[in-house]
PDB file of N, CA and C in Angstrom:
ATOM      1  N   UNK A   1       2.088 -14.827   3.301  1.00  0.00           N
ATOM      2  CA  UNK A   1       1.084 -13.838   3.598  1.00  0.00           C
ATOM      3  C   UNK A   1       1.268 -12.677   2.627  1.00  0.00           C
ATOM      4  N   UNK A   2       0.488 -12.174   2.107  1.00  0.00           N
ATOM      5  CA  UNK A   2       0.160 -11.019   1.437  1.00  0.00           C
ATOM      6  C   UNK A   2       0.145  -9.972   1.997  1.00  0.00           C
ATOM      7  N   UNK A   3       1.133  -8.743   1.901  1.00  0.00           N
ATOM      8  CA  UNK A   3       1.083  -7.583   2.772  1.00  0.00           C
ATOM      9  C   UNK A   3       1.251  -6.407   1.575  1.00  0.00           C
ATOM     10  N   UNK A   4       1.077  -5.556   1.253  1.00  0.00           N
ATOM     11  CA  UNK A   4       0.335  -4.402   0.583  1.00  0.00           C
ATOM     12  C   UNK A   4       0.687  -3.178   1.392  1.00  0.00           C
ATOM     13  N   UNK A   5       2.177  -2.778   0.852  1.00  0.00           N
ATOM     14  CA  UNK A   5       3.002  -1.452   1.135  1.00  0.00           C
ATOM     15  C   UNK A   5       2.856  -0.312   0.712  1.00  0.00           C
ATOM     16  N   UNK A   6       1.972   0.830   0.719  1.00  0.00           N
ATOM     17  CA  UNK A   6       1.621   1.913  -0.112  1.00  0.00           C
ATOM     18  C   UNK A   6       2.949   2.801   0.084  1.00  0.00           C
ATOM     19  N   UNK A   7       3.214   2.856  -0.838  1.00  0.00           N
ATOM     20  CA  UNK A   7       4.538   3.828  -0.845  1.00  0.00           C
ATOM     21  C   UNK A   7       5.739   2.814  -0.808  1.00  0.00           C
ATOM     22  N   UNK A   8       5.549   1.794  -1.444  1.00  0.00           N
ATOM     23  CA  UNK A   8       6.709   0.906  -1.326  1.00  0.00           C
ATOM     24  C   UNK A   8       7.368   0.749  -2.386  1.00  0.00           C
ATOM     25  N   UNK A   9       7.814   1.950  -2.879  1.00  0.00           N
ATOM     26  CA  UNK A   9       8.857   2.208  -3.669  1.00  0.00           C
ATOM     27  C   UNK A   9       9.809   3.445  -3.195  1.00  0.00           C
ATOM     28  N   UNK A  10       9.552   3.617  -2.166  1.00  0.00           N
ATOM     29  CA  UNK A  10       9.995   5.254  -1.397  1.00  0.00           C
ATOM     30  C   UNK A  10      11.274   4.280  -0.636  1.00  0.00           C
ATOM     31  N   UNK A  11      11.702   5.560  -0.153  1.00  0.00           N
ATOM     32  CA  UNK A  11      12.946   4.980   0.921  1.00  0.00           C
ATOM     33  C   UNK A  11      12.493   4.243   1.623  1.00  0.00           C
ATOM     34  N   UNK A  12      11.854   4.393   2.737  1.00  0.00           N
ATOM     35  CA  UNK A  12      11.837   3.069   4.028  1.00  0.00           C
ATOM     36  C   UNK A  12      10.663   1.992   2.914  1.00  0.00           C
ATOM     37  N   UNK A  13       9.636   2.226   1.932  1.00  0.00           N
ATOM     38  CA  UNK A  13       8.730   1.221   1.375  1.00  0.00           C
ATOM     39  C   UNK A  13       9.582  -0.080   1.116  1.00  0.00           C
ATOM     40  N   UNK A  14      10.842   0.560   0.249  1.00  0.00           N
ATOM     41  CA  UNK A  14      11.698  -0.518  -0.950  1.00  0.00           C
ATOM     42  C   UNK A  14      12.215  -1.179   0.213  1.00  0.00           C
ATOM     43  N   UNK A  15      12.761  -0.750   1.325  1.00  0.00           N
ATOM     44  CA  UNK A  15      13.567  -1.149   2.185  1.00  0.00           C
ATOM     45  C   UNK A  15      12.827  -2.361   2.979  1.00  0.00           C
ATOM     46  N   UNK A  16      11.287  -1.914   3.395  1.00  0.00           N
ATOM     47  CA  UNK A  16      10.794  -2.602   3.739  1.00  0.00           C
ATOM     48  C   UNK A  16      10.219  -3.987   2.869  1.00  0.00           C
ATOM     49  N   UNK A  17       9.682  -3.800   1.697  1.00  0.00           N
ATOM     50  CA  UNK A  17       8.937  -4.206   0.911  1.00  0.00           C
ATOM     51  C   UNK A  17      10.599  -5.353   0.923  1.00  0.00           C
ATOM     52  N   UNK A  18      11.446  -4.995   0.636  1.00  0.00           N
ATOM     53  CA  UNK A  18      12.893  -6.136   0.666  1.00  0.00           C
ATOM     54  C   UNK A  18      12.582  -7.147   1.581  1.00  0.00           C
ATOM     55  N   UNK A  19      12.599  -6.321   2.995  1.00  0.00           N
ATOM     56  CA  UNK A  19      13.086  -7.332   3.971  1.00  0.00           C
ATOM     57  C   UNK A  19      11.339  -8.415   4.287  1.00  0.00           C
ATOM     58  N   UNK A  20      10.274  -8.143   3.920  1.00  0.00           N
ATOM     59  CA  UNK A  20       9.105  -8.796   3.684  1.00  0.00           C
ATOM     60  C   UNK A  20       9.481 -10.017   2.957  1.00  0.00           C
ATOM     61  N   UNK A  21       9.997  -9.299   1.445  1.00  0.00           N
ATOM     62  CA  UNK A  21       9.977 -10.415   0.838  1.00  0.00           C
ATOM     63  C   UNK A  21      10.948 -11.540   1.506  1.00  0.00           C
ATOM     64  N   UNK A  22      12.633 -11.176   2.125  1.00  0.00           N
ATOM     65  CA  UNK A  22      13.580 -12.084   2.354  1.00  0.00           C
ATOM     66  C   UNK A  22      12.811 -12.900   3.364  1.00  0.00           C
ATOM     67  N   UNK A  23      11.586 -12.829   4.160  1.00  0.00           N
ATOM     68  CA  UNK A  23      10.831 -13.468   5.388  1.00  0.00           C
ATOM     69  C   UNK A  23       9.565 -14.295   4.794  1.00  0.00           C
ATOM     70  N   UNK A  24       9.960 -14.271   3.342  1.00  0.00           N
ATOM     71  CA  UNK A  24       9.067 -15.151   2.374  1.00  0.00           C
ATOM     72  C   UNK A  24       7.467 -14.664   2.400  1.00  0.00           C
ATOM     73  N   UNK A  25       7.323 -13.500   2.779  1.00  0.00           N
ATOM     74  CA  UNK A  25       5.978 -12.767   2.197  1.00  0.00           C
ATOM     75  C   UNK A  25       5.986 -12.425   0.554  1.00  0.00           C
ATOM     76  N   UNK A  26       4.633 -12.381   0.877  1.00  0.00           N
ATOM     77  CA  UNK A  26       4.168 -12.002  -0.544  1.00  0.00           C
ATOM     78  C   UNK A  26       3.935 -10.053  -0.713  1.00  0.00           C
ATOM     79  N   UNK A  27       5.073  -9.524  -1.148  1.00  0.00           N
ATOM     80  CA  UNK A  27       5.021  -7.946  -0.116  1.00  0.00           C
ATOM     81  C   UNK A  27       4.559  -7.562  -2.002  1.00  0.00           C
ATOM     82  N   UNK A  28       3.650  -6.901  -1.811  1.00  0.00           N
ATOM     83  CA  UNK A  28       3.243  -5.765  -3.181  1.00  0.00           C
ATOM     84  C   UNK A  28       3.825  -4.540  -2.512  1.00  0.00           C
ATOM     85  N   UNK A  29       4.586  -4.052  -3.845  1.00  0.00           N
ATOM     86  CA  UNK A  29       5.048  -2.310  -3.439  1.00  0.00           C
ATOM     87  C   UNK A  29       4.055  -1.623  -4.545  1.00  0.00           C
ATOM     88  N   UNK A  30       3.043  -0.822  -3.703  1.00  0.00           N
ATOM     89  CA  UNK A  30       1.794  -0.276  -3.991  1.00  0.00           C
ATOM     90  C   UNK A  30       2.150   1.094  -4.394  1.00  0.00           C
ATOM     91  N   UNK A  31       2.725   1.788  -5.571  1.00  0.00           N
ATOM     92  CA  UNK A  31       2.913   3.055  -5.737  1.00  0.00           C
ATOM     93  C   UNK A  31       3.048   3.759  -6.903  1.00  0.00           C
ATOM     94  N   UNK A  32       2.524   4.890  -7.657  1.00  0.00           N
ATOM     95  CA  UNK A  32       2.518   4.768  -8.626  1.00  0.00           C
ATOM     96  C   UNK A  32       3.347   4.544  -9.928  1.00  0.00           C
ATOM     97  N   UNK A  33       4.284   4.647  -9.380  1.00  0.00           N
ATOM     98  CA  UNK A  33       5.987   4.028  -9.856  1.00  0.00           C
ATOM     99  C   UNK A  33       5.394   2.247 -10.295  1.00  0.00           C
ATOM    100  N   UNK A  34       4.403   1.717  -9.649  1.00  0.00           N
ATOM    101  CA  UNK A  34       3.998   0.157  -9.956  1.00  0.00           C
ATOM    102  C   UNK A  34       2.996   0.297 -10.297  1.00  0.00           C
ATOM    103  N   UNK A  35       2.598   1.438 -11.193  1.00  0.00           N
ATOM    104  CA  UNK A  35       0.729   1.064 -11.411  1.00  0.00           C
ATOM    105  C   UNK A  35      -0.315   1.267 -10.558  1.00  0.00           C
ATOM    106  N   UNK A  36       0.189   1.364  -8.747  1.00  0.00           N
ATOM    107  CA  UNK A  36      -0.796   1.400  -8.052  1.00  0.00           C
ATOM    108  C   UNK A  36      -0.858   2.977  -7.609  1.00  0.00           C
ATOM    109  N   UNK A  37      -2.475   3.388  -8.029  1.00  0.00           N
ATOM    110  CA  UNK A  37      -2.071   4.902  -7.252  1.00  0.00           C
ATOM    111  C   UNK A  37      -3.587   4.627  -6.159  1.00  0.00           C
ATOM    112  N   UNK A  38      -2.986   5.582  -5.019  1.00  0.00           N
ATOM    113  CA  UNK A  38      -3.852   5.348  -3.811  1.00  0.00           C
ATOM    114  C   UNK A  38      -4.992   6.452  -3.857  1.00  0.00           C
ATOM    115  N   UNK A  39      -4.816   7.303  -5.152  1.00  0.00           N
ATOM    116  CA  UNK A  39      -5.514   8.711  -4.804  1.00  0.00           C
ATOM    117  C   UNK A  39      -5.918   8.141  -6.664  1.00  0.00           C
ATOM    118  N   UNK A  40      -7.676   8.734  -6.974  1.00  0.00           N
ATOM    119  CA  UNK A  40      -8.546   8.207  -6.303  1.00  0.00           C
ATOM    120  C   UNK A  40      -8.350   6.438  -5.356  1.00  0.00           C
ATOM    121  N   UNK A  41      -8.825   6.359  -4.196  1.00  0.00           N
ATOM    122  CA  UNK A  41      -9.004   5.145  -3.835  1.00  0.00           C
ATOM    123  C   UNK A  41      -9.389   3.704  -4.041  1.00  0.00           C
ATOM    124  N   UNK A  42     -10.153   3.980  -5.281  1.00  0.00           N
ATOM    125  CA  UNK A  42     -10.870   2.579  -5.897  1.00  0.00           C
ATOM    126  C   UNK A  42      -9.742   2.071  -6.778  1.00  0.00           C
ATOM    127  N   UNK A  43      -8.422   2.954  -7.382  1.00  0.00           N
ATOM    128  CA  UNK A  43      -7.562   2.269  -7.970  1.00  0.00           C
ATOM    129  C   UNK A  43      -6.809   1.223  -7.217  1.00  0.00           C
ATOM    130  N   UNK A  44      -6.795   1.432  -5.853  1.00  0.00           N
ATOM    131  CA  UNK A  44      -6.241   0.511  -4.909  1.00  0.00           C
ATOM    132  C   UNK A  44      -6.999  -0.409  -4.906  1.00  0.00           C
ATOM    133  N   UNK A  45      -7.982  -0.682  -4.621  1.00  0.00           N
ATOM    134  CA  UNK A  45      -8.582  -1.930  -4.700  1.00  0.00           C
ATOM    135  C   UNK A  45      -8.752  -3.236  -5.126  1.00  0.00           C
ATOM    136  N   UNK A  46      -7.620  -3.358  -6.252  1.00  0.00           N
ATOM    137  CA  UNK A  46      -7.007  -4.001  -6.753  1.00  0.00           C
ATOM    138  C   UNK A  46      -6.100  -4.825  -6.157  1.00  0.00           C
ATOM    139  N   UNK A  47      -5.096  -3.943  -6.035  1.00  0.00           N
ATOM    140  CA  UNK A  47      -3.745  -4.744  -4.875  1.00  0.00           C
ATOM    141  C   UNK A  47      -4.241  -5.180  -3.956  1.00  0.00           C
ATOM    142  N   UNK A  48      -5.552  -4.520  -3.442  1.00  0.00           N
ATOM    143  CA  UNK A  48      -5.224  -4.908  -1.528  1.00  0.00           C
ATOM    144  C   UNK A  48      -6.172  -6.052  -2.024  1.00  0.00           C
ATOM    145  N   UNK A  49      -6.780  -6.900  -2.967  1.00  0.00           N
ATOM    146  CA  UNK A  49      -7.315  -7.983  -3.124  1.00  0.00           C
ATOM    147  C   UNK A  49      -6.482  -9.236  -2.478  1.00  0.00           C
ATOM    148  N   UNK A  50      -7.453  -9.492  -1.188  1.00  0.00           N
ATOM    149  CA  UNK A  50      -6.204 -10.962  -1.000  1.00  0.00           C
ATOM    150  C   UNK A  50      -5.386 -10.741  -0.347  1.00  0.00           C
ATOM    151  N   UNK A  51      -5.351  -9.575   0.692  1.00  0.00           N
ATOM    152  CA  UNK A  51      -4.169  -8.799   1.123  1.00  0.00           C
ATOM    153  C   UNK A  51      -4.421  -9.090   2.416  1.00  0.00           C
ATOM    154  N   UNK A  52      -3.923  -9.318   3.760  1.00  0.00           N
ATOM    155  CA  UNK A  52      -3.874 -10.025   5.204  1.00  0.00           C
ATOM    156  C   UNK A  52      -3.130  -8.372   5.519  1.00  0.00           C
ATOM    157  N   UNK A  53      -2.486  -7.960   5.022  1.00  0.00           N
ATOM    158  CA  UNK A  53      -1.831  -6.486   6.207  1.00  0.00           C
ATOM    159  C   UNK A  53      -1.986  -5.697   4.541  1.00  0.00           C
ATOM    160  N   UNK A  54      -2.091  -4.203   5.875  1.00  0.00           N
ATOM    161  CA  UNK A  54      -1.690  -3.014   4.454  1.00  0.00           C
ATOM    162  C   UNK A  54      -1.091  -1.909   5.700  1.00  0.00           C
ATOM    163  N   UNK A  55       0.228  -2.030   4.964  1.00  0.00           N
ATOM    164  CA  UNK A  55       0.915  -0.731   5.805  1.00  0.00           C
ATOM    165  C   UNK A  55       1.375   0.565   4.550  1.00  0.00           C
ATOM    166  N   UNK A  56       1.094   1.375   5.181  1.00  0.00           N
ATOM    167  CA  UNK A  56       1.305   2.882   5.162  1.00  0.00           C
ATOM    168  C   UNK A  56       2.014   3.642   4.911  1.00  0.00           C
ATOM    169  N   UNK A  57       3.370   3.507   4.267  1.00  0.00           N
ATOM    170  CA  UNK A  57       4.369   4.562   4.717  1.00  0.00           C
ATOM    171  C   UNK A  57       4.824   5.989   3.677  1.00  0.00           C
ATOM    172  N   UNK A  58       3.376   6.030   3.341  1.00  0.00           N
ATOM    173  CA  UNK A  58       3.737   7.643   2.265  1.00  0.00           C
ATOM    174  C   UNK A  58       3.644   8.736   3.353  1.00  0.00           C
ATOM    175  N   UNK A  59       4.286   9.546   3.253  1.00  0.00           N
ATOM    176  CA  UNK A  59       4.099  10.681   3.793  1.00  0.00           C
ATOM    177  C   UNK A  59       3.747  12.094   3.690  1.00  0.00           C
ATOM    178  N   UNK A  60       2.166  11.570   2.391  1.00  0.00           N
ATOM    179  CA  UNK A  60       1.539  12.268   2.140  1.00  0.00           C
ATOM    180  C   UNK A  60      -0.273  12.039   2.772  1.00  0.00           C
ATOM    181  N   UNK A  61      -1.283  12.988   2.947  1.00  0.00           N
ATOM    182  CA  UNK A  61      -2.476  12.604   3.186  1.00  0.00           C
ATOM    183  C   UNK A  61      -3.076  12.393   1.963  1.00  0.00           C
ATOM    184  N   UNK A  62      -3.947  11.744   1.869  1.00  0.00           N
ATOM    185  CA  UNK A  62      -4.917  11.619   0.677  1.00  0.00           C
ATOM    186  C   UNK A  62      -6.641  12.459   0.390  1.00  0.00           C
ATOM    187  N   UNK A  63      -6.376  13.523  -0.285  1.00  0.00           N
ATOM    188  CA  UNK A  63      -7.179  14.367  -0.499  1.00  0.00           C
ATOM    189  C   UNK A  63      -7.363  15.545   0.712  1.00  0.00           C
ATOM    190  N   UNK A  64      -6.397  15.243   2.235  1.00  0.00           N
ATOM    191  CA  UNK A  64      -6.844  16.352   3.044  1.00  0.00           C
ATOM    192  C   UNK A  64      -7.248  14.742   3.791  1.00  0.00           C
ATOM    193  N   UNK A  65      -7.686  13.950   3.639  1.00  0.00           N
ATOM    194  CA  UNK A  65      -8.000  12.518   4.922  1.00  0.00           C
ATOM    195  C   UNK A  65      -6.665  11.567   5.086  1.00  0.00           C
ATOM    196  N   UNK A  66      -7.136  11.236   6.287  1.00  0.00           N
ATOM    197  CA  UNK A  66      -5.976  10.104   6.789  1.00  0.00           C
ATOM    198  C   UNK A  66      -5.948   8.841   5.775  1.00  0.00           C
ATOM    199  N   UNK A  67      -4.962   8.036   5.585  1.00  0.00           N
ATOM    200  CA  UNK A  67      -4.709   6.725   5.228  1.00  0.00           C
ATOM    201  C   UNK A  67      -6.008   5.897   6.065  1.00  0.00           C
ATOM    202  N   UNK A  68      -6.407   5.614   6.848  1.00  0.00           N
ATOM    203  CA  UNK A  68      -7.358   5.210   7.333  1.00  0.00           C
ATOM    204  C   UNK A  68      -8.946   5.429   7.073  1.00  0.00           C
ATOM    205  N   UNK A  69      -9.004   6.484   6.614  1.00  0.00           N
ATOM    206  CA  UNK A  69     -10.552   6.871   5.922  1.00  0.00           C
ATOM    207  C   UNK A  69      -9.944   6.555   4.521  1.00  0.00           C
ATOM    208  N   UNK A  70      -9.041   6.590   3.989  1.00  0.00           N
ATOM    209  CA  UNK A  70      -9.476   6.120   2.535  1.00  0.00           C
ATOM    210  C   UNK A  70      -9.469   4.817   2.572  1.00  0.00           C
ATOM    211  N   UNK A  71      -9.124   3.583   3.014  1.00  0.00           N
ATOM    212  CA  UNK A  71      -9.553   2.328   3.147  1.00  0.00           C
ATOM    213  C   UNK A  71     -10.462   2.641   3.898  1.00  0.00           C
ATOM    214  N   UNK A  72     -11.146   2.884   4.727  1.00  0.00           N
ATOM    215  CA  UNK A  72     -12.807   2.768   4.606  1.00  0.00           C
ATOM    216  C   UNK A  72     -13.359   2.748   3.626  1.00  0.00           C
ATOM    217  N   UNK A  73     -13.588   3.555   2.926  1.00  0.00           N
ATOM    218  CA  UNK A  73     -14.203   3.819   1.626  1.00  0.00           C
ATOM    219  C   UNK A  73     -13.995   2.691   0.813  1.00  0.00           C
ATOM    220  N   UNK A  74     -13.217   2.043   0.706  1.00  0.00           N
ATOM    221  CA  UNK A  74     -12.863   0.884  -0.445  1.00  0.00           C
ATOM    222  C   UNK A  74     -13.431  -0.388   0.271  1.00  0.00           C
ATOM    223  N   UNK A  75     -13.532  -0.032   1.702  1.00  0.00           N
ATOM    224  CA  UNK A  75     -13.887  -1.074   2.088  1.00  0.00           C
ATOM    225  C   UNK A  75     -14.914  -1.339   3.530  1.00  0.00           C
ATOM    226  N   UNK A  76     -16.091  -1.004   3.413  1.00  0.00           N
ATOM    227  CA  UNK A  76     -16.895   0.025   4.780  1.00  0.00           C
ATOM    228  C   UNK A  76     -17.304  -1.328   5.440  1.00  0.00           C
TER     229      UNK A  76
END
């Protein structure tokens, strides 16, 4: 399965984005450290191609909106 970690190069991301992969997922670490930046939103759109989960764990908002309105937008 394809799961799509925004911030998965951060402390708990890498940590997580690890233990995904050892459970034989297909884990993308989504951050701009990898090319992926979430801010504008359409650059994401890319990774989450093909993607079954997308978890969350920056602990920043994007533009002033939740993680949840900016995947709307990429994807209404």
């Amino acid at each position: 399965m394809k799961i799509v970690v925004i911030g998965g190069t951060g402390l708990i991301g890498s940590k997580l984005v690890k233990k995904l992969r050892e459970h034989g997922h297909e884990a993308v670490a989504a951050s701009p450290n990898t090319g992926v930046n979430s801010v504008p939103a359409r650059e994401l759109a890319d990774a989450l191609n093909g993607a079954s989960v997308v978890v969350d764990v920056t602990n920043s908002l994007h533009g002033g909106r939740g993680s949840a309105e900016v995947l709307r937008d990429i994807n209404p």
